[in-house]
Protein backbone atom coordinates (compact mmCIF):
# COMPACT_ATOMS: atom_id res chain seq x y z
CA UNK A 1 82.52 -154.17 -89.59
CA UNK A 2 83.66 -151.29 -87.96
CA UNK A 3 80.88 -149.79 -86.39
CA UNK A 4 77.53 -151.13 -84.92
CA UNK A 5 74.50 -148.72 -84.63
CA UNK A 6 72.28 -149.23 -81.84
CA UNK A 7 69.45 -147.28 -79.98
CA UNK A 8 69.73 -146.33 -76.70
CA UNK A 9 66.29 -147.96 -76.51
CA UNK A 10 68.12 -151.67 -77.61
CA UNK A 11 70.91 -151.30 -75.48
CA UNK A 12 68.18 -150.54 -72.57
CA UNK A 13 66.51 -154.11 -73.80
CA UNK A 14 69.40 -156.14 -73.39
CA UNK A 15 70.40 -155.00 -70.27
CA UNK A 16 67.09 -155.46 -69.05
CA UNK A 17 67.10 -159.17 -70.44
CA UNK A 18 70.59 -159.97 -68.87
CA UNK A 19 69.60 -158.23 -65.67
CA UNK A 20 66.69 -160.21 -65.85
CA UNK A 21 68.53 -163.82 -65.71
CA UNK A 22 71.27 -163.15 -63.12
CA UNK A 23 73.43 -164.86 -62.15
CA UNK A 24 73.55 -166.35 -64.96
CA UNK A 25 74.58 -165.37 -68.78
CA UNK A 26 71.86 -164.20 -70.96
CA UNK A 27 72.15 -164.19 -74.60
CA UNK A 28 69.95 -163.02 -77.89
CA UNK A 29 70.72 -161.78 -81.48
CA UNK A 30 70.95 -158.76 -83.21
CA UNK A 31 68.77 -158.29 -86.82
CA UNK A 32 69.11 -155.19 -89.29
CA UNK A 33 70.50 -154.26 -92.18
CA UNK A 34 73.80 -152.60 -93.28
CA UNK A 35 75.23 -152.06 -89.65
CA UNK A 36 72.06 -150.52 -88.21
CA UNK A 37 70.41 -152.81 -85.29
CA UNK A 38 66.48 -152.80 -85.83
CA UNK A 39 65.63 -155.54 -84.05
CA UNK A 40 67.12 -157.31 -80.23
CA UNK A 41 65.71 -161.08 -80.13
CA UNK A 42 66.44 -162.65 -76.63
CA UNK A 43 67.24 -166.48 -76.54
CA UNK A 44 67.16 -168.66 -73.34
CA UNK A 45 70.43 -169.55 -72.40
CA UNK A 46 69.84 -173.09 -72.18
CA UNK A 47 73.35 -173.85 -70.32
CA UNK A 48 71.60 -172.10 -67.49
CA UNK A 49 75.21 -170.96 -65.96
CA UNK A 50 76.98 -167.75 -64.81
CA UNK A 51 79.95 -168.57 -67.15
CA UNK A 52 78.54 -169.97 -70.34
CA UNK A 53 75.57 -169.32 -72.55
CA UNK A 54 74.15 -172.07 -74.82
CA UNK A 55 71.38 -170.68 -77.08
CA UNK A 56 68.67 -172.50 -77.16
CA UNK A 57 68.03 -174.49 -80.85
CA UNK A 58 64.49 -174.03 -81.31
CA UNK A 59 64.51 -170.41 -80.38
CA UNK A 60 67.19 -169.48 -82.23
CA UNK A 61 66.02 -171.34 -85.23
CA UNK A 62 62.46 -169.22 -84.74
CA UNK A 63 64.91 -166.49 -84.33
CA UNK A 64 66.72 -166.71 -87.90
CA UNK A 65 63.69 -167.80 -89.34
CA UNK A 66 61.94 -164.07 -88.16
CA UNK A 67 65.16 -162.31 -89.28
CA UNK A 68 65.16 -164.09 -92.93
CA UNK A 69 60.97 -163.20 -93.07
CA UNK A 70 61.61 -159.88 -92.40
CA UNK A 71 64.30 -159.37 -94.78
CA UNK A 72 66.76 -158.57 -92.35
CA UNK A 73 70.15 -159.98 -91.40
CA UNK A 74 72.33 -160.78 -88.52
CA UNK A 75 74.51 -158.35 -87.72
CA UNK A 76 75.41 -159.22 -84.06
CA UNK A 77 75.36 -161.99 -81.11
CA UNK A 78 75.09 -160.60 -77.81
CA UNK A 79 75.33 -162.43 -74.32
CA UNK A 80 76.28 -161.11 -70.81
CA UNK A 81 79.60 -161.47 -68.58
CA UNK A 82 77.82 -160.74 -65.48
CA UNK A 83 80.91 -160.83 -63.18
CA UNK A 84 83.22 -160.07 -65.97
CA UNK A 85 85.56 -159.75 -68.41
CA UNK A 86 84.28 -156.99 -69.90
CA UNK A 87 86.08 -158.04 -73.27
CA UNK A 88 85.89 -161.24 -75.04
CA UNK A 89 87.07 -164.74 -73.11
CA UNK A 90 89.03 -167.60 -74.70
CA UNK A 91 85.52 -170.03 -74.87
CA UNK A 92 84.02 -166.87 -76.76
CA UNK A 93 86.89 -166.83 -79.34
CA UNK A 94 86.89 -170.13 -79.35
CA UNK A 95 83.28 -170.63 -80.07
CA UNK A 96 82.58 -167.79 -82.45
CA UNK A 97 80.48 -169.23 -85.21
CA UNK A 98 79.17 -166.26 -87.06
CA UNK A 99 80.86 -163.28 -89.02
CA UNK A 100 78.93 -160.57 -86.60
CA UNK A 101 79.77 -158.36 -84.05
CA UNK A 102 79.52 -160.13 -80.60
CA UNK A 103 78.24 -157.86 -78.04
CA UNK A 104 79.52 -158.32 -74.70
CA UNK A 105 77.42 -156.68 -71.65
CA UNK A 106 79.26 -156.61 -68.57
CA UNK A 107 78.90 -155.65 -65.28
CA UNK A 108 81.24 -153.64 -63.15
CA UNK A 109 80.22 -152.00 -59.60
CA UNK A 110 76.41 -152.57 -60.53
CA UNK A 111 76.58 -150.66 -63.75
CA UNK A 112 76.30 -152.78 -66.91
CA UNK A 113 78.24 -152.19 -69.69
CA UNK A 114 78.24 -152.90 -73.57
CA UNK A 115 81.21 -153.15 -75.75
CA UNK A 116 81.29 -154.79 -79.41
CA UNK A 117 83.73 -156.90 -80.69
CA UNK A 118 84.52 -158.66 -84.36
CA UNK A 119 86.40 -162.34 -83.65
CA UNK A 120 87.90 -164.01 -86.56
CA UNK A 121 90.63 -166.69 -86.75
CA UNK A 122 91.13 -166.88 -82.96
CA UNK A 123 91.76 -163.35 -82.74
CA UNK A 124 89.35 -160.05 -82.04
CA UNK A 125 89.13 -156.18 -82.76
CA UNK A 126 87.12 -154.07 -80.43
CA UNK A 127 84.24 -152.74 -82.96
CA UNK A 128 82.78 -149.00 -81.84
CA UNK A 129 79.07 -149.55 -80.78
CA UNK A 130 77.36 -145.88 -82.45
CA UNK A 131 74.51 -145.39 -79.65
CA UNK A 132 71.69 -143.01 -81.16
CA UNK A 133 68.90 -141.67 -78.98
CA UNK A 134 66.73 -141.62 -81.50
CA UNK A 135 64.50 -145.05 -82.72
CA UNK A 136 65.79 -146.39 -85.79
CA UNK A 137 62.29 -148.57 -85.77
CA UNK A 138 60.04 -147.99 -88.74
C-alpha cells in the first residue's frame, strides 16, 4: 500500500487518545476498505509503558470481531512514540505482525505528529498518509 486515506477528523481521534494516556504509548487499529480509514478503534495498551505498547487481547479480539461484522478490514495499526522516533524503532520492525500500514504518532516540541509506514521482512517504506477534510463516514 502506497497511500492511506484518513480524515482530518481520525487523525484528530488518535491524537486525542495518545494525548490522553501520556506518558505512556497508546495504541488502536485502523478498519476500512480499499485504503480508505472509516473507522479508529482505540486499544488499552496493556504494557502500560512510555516505550512499548502491548494491545490488550480481549479488546483487540472485540476489535477484529467489529471490523469482520461490519464488513470491513484492517488496513492499519497505530500506536504513539510520545518522546520519539518519529519513524519506526527496531522492537516495531521486529514485532510487526500484520500486512498494514503502522501509523506512528509522535511528538516533537508539543505538536504531535502522524506518519505511516509499511514493514515487511525487517525492513520499512514510509507510506503517504492522504488527509481529507471531509468525513469519509457513511
Amino acid at each position: 500500500m502506497r497511500t492511506l486515506s484518513l480524515t482530518q477528523e481520525q487523525i484528530q481521534q488518535m491524537i486525542a487518545h495518545v494525548d490522553a494516556h501520556l506518558p505512556y504509548e497508546a495504541c488502536g487499529l485502523l478498519a476500512g476498505r480499499g485504503s480508505s480509514v472509516e473507522n479508529v478503534l482505540m486499544v488499552t495498551n496493556q504494557a502500560q509503558s512510555p516505550v512499548r505498547y502491548l494491545m490488550d487481547p480481549i479488546e483487540q479480539l472485540h476489535a477484529f470481531e467489529w471490523i469482520e461484522a461490519q464488513g470491513l478490514d484492517l488496513l492499519g495499526i497505530f500506536h504513539s512514540h510520545p518522546t520519539g522516533p518519529e519513524t519506526v524503532s527496531p522492537t516495531d520492525i521486529a514485532e510487526a505482525a500484520y500486512d498494514v500500514v503502522y501509523v506512528i504518532v509522535s511528538r516533537s516540541n508539543g505538536i504531535w505528529h502522524t506518519r505511516g509506514f509499511w514493514i515487511q521482512d525487517a525492513a520499512y517504506n514510509e507510506v503517504t498518509l492522504q488527509i481529507d477534510s471531509t468525513s469519509n463516514q457513511p
